[in-house]
N, C-alpha and C. Protein backbone atom coordinates (compact mmCIF):
# COMPACT_ATOMS: atom_id res chain seq x y z
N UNK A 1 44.42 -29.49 27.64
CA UNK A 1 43.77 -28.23 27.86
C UNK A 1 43.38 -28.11 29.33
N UNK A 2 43.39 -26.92 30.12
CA UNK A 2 42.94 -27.21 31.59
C UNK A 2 42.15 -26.56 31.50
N UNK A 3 41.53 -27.23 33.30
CA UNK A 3 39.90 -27.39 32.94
C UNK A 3 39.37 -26.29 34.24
N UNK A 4 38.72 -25.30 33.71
CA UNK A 4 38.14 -24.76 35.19
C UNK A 4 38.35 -24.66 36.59
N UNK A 5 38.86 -23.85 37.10
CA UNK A 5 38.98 -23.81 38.99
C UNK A 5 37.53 -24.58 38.95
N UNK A 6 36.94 -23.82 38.71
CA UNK A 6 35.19 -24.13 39.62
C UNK A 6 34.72 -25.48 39.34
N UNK A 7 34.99 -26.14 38.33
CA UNK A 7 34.47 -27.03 37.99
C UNK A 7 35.40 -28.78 38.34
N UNK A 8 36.76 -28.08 39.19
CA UNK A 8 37.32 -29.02 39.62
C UNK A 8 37.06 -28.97 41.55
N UNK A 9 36.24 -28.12 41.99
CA UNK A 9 36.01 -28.22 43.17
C UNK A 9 34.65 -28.89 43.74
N UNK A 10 34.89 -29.45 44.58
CA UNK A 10 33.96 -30.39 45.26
C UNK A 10 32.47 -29.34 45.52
N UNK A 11 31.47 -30.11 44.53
CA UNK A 11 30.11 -29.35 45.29
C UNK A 11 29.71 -30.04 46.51
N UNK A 12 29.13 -28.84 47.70
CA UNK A 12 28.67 -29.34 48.99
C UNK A 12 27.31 -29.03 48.95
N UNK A 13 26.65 -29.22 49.88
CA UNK A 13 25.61 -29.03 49.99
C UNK A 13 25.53 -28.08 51.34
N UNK A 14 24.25 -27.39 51.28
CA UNK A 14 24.31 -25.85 52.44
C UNK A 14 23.27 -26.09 52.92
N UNK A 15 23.66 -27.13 54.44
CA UNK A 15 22.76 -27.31 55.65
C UNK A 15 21.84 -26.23 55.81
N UNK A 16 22.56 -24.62 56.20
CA UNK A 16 22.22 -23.30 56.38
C UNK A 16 21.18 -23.01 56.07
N UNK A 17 21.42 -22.96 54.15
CA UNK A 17 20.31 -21.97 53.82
C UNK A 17 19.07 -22.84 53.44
N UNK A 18 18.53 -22.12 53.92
CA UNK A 18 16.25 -22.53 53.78
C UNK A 18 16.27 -22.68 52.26
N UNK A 19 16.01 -23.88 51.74
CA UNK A 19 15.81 -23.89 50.49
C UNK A 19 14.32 -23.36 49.63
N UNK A 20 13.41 -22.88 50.84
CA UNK A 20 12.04 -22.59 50.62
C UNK A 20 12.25 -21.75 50.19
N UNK A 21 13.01 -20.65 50.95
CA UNK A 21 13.48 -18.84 51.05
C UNK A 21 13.93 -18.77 49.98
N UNK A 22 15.03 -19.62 49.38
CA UNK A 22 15.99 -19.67 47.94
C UNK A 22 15.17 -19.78 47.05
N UNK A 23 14.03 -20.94 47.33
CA UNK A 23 13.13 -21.16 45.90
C UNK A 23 12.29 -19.94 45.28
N UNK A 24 11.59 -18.71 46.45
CA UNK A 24 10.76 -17.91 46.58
C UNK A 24 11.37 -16.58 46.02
N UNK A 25 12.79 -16.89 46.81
CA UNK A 25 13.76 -15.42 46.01
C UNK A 25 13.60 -15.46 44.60
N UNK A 26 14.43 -16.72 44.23
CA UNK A 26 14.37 -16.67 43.07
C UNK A 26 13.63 -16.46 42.15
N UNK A 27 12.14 -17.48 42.44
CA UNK A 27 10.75 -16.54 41.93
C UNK A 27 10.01 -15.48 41.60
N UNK A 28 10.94 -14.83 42.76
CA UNK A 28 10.79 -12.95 42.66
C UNK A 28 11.29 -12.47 41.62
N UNK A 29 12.58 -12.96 41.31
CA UNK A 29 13.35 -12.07 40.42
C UNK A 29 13.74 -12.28 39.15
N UNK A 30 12.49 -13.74 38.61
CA UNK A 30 12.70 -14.13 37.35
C UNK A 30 11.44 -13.80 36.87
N UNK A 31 10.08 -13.69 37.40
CA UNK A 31 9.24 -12.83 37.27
C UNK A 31 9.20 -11.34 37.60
N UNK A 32 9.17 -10.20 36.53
CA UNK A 32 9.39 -8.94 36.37
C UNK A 32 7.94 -8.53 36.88
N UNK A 33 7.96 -6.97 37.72
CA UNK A 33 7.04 -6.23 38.08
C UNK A 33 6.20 -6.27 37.66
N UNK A 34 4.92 -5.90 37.96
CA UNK A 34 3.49 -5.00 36.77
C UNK A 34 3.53 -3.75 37.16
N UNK A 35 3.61 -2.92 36.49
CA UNK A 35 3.82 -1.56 37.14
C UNK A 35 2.06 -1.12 36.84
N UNK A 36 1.73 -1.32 36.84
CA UNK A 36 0.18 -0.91 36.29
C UNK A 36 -1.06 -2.17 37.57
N UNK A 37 -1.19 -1.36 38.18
CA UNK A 37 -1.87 -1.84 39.65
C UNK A 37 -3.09 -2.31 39.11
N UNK A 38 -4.02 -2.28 38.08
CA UNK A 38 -5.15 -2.61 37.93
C UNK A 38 -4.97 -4.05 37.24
N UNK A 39 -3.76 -4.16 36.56
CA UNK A 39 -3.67 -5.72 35.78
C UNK A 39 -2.98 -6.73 37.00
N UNK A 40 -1.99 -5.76 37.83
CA UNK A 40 -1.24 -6.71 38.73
C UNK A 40 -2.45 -7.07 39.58
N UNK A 41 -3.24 -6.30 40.01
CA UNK A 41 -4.49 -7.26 40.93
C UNK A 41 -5.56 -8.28 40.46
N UNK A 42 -5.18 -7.70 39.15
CA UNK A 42 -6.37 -9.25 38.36
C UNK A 42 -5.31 -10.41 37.76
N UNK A 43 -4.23 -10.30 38.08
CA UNK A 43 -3.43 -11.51 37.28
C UNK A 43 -3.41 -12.67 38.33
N UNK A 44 -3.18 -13.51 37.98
CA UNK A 44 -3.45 -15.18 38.40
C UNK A 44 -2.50 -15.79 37.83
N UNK A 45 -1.23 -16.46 38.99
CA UNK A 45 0.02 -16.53 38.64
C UNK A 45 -0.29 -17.97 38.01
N UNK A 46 -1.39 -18.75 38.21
CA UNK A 46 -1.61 -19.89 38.04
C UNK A 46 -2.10 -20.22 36.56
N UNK A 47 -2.33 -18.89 35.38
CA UNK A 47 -2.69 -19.16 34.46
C UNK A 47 -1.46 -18.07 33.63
N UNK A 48 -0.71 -18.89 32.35
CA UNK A 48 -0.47 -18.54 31.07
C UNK A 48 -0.55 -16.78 31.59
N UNK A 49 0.49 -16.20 30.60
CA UNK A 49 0.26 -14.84 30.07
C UNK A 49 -0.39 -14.22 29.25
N UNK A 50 -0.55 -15.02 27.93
CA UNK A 50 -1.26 -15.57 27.26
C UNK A 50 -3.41 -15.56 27.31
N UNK A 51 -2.88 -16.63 28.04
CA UNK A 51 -4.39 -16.60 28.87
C UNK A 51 -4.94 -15.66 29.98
N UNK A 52 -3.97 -15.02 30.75
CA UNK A 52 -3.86 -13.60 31.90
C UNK A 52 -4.98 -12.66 30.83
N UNK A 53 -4.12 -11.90 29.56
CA UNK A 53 -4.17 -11.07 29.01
C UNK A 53 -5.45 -11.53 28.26
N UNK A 54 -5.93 -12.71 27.95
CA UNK A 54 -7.30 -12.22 27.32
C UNK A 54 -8.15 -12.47 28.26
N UNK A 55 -8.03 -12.96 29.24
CA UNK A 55 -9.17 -12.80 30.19
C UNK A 55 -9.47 -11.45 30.26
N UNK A 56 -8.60 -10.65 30.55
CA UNK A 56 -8.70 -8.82 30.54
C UNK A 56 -9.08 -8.44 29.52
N UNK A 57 -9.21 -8.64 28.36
CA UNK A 57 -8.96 -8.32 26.74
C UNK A 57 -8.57 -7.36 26.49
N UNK A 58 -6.54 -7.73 27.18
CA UNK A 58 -5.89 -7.05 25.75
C UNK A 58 -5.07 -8.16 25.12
N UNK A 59 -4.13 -7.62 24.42
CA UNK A 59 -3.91 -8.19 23.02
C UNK A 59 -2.56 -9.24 23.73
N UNK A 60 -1.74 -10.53 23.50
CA UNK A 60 -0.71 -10.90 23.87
C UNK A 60 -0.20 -10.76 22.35
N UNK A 61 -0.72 -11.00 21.36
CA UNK A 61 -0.03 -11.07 20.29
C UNK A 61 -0.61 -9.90 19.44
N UNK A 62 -0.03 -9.05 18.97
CA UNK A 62 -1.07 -7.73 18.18
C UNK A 62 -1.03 -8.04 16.66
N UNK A 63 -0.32 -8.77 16.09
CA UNK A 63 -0.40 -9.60 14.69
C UNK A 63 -1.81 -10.19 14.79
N UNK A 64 -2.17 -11.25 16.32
CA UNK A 64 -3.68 -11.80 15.81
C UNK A 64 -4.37 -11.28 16.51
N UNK A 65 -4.18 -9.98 16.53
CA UNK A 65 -5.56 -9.14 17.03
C UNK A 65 -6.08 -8.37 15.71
N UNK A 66 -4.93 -7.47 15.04
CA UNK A 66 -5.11 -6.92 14.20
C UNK A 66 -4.70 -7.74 13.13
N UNK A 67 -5.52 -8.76 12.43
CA UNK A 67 -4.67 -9.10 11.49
C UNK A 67 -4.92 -8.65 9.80
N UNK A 68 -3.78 -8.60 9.08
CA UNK A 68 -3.96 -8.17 8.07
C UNK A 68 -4.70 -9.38 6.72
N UNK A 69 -5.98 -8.93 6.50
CA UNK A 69 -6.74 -8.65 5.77
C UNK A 69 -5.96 -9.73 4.60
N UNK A 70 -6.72 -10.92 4.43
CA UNK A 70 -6.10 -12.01 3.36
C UNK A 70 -7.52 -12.35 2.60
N UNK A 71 -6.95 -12.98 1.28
CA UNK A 71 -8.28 -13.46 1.00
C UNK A 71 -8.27 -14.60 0.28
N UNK A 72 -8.13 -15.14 1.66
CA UNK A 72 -8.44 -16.71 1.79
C UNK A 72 -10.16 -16.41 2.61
N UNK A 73 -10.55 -17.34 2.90
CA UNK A 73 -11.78 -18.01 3.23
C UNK A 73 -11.66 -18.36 4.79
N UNK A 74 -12.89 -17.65 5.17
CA UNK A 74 -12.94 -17.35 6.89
C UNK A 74 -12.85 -18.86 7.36
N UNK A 75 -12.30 -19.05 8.52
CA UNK A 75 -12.34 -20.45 8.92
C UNK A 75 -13.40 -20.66 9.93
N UNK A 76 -14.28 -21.44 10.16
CA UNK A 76 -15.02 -21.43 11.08
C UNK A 76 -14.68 -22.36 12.50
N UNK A 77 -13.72 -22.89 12.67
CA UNK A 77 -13.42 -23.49 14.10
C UNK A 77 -12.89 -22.50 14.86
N UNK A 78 -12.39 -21.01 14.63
CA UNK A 78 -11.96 -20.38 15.80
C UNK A 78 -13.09 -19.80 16.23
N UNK A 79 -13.01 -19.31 17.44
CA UNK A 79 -14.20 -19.37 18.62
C UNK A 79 -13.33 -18.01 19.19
N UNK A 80 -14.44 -17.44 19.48
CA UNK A 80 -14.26 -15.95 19.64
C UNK A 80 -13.51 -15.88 21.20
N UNK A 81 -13.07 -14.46 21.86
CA UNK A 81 -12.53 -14.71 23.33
C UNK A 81 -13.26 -14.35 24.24
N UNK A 82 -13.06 -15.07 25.48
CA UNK A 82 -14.05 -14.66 26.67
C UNK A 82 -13.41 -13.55 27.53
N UNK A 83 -13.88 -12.51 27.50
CA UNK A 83 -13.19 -11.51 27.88
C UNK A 83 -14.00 -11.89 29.17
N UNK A 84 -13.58 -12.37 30.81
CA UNK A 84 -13.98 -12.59 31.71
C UNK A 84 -13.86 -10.90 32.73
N UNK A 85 -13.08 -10.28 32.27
CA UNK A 85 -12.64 -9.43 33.56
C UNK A 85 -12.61 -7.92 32.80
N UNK A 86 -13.88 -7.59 31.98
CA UNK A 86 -14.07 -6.10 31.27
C UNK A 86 -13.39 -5.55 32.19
N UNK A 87 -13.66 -5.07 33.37
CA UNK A 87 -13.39 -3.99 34.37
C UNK A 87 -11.73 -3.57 34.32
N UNK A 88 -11.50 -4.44 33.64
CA UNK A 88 -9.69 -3.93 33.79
C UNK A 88 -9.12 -2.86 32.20
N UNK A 89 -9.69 -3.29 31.20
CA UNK A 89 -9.71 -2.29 29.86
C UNK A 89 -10.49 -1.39 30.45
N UNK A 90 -11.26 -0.87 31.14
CA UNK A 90 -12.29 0.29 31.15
C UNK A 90 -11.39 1.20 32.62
N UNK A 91 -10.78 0.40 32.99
CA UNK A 91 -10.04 1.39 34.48
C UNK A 91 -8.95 1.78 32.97
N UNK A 92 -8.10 1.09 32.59
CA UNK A 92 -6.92 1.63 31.86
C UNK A 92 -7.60 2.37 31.13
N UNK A 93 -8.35 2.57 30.13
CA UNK A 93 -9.19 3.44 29.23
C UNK A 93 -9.36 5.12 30.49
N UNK A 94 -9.44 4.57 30.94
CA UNK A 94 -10.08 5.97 32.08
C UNK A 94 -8.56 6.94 32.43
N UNK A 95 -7.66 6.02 32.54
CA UNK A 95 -6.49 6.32 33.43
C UNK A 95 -6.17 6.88 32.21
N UNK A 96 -5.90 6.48 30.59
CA UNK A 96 -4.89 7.11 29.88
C UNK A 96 -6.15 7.95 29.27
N UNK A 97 -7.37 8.49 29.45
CA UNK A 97 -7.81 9.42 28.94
C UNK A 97 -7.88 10.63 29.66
N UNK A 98 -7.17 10.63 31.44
CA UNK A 98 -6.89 11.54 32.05
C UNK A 98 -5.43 12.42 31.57
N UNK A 99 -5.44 13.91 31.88
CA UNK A 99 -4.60 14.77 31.10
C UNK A 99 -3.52 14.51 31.53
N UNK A 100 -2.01 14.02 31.08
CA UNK A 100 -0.79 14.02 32.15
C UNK A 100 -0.32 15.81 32.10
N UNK A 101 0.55 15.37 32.99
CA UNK A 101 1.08 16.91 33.61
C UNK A 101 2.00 16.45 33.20
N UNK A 102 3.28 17.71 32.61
CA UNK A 102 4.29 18.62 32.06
C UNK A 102 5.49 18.20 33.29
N UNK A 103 6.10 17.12 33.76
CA UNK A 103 6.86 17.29 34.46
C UNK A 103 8.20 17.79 34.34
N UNK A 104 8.43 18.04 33.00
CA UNK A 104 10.00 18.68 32.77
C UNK A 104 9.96 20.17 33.47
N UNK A 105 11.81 19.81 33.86
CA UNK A 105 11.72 21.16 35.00
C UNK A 105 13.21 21.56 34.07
N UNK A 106 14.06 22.71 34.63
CA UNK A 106 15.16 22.47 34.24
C UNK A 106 15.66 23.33 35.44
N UNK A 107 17.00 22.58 35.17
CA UNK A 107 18.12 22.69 36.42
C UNK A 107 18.38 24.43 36.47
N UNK A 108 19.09 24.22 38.06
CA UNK A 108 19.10 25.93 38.51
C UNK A 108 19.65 26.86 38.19
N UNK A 109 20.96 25.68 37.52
CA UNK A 109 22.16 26.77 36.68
C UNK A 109 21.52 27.52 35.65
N UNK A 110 21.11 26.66 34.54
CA UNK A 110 20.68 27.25 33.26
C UNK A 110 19.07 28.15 33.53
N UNK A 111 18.69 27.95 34.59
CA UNK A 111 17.37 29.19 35.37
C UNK A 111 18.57 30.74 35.66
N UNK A 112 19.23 30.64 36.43
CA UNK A 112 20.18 31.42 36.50
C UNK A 112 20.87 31.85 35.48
N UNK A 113 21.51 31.22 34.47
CA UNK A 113 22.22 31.74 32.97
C UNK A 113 21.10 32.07 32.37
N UNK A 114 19.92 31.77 31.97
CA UNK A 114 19.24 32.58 31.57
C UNK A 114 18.50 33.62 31.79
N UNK A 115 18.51 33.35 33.07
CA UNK A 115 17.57 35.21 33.88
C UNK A 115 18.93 36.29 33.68
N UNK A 116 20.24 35.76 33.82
CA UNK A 116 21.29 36.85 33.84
C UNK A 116 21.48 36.89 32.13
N UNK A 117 21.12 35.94 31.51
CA UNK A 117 21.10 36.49 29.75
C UNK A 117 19.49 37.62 29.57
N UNK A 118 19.03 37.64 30.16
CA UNK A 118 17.57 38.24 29.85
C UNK A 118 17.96 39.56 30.25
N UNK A 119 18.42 39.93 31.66
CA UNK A 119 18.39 40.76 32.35
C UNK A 119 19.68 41.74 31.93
N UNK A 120 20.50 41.25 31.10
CA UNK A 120 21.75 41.95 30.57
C UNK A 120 21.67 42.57 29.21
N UNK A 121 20.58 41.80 28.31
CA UNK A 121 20.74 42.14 27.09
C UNK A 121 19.30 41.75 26.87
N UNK A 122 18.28 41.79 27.59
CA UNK A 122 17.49 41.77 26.63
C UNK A 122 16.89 40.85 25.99
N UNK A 123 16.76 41.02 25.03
CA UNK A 123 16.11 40.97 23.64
C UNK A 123 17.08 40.62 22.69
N UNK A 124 18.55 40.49 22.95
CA UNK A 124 19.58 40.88 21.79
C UNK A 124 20.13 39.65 22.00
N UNK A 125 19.97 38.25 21.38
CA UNK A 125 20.43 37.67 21.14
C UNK A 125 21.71 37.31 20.95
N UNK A 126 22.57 38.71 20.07
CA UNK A 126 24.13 38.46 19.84
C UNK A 126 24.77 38.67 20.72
N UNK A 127 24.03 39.62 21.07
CA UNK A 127 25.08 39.84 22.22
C UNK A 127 25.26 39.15 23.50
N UNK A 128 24.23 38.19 23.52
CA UNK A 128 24.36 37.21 24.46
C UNK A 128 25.09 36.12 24.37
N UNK A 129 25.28 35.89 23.16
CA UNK A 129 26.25 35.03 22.52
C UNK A 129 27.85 35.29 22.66
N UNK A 130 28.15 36.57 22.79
CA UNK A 130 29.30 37.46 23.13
C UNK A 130 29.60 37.52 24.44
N UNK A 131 28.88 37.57 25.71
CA UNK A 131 28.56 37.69 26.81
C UNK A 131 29.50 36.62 27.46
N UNK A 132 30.50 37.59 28.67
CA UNK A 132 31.07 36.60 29.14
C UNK A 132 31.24 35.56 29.80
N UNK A 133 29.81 35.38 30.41
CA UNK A 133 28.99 34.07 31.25
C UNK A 133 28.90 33.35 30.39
N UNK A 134 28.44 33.28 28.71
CA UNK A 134 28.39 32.12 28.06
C UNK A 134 29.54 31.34 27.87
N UNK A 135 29.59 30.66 29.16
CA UNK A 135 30.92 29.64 29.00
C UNK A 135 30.95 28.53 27.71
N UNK A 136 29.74 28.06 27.57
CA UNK A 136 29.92 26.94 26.53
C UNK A 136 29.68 27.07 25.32
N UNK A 137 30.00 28.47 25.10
CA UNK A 137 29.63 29.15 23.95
C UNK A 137 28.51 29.02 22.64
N UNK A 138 27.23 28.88 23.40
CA UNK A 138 26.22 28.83 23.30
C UNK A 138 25.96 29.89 21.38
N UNK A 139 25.45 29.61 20.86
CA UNK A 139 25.08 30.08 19.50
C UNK A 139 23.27 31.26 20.08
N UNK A 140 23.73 32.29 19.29
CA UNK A 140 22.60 32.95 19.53
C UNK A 140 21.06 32.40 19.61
N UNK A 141 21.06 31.35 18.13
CA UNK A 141 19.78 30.34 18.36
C UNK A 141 19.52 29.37 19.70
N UNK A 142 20.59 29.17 19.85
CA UNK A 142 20.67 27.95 21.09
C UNK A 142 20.62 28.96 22.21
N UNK A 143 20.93 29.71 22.58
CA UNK A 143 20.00 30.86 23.52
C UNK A 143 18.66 31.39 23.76
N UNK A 144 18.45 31.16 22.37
CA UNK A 144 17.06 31.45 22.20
C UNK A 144 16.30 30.38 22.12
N UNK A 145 16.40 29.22 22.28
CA UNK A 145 16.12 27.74 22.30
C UNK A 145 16.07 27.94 24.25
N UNK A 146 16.92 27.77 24.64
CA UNK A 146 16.92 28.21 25.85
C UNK A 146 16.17 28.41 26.76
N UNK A 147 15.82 30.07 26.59
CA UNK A 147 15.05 31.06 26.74
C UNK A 147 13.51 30.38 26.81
N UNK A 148 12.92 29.87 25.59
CA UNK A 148 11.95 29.32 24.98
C UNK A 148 11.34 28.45 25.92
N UNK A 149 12.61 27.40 26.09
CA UNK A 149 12.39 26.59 26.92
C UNK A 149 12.16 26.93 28.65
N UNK A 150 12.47 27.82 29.00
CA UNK A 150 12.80 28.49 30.38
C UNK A 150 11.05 28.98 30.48
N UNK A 151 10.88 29.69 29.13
CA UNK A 151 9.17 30.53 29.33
C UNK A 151 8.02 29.00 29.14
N UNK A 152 8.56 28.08 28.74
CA UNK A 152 7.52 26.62 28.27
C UNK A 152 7.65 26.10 30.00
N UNK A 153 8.46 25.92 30.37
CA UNK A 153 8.31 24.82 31.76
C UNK A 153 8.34 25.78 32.93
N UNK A 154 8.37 27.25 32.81
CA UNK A 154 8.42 27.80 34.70
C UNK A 154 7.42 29.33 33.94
N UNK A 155 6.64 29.13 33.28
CA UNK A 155 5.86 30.16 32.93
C UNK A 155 5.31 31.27 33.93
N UNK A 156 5.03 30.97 35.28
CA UNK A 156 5.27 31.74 36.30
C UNK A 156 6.19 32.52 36.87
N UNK A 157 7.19 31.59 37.16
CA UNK A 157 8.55 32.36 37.57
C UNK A 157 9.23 33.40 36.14
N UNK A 158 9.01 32.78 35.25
CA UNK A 158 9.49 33.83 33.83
C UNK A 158 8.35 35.28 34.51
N UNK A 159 6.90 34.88 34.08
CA UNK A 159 6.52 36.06 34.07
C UNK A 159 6.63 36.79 35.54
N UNK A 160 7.23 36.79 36.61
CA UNK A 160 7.33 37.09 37.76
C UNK A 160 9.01 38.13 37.39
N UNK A 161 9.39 37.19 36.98
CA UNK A 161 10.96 37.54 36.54
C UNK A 161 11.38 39.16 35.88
N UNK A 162 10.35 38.88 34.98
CA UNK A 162 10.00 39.87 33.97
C UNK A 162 9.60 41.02 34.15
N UNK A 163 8.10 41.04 35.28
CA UNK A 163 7.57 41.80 35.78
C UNK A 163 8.38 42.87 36.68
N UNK A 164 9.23 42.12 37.77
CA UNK A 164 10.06 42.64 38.53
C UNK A 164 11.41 43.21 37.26
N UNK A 165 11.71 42.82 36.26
CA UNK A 165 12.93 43.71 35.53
C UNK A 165 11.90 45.01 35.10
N UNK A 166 10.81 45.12 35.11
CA UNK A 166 10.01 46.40 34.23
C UNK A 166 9.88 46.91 35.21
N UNK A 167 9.54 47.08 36.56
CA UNK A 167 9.53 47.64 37.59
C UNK A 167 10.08 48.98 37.93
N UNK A 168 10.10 49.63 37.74
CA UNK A 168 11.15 51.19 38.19
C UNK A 168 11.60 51.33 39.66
N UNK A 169 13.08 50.86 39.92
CA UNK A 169 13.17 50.62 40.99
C UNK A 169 13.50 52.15 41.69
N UNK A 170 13.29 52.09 43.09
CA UNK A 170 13.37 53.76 43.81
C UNK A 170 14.25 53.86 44.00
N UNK A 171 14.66 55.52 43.73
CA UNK A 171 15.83 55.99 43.63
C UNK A 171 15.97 56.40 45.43
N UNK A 172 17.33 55.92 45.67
CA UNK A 172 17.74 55.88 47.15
C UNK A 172 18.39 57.58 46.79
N UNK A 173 18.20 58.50 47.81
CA UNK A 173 19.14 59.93 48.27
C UNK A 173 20.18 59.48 49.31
C-alpha cells in the first residue's frame, strides 16, 4: 500500500519563525471571542469556564440550574455558589431590558417596484399582478405582503410617498 507524500518527507525545524509569536497565534484562535464586553472584562483566563461563569452567576450547565424536580431526598453536602462578581448579571439585565430598534430595511429595487405598483394601480391588487413590471410574477397576495412590508420598515417615506401621489399637481398652460 503507499504511504503518504507528507509523511515520507524529512521534518525540519524553522530557525525563522518566533515560536513565542506561533504559541500566542495559536492561542488566539482556539479560544473564540466574547462578544458581550461586560463578561469579556470580568473573565480570568486563569480560571475554568465553568468556574468564570459562576463567579458572574450565570448558568454553565442549565440542567443544574434548573433542575427538574425529583423525589428523592435533598442532599446536604452541596454548598450553595459564590456569586463573587453580581455587577455583571445586573449590567446584562439592564442591557437586554433596553428597547432594540427595528433594523430591517429593504433593498431599493423592491422600494421602487412597489412605489411604481402603488402609484399605477392603486389599491387593485390584480391588476398589479397583471402589470408588466411584475417580472417575477408576483401573486396578488405576495404584493400585498410586499406593500405591508414597505409601510412596516420605511413608515415615513410610505407616508411621504403617498402624500405627494394625493397632491393635485399644477396644471402647466
Amino acid at each position: 500500500m503507499p504511504r503518504a507524500k507528507q509523511s515520507a518527507r524529512r521534518k525540519k525545524f524553522d530557525y525563522n519563525r518566533n515560536r513565542k509569536n506561533v504559541k500566542t497565534k495559536n492561542k488566539k484562535k482556539s479560544n473564540p471571542r466574547i462578544e458581550q464586553s461586560q463578561i469579556r472584562n470580568a473573565w480570568d483566563d486563569n480560571k475554568s469556564v465553568a468556574r468564570n461563569l459562576q463567579e458572574m452567576g450565570l448558568a454553565f450547565d442549565p440542567n443544574r440550574s434548573l433542575p427538574i424536580k425529583q423525589q428523592k431526598l435533598p442532599r446536604e453536602d452541596k454548598k450553595p455558589a459564590v456569586v463573587t462578581k453580581p455587577f455583571i448579571v445586573q449590567q446584562l439585565e439592564a442591557e437586554a431590558s433596553l428597547p432594540g430598534k427595528d433594523t430591517k430595511t429593504l433593498s431599493t429595487d423592491l422600494i421602487e417596484y412597489v412605489q411604481h405598483m402603488i402609484r399605477e394601480h392603486s389599491q387593485d391588487y390584480k391588476a398589479m399582478a397583471r402589470d408588466e413590471k411584475n417580472y417575477y410574477q408576483d401573486t396578488p397576495k405576495q404584493i400585498k405582503r410586499k406593500i405591508s412590508e414597505y409601510k412596516r420598515c420605511h413608515p415615513q417615506h410610505y407616508e411621504a410617498f403617498v402624500s405627494s401621489l394625493a397632491a393635485p399637481e399644477p396644471m402647466v398652460q
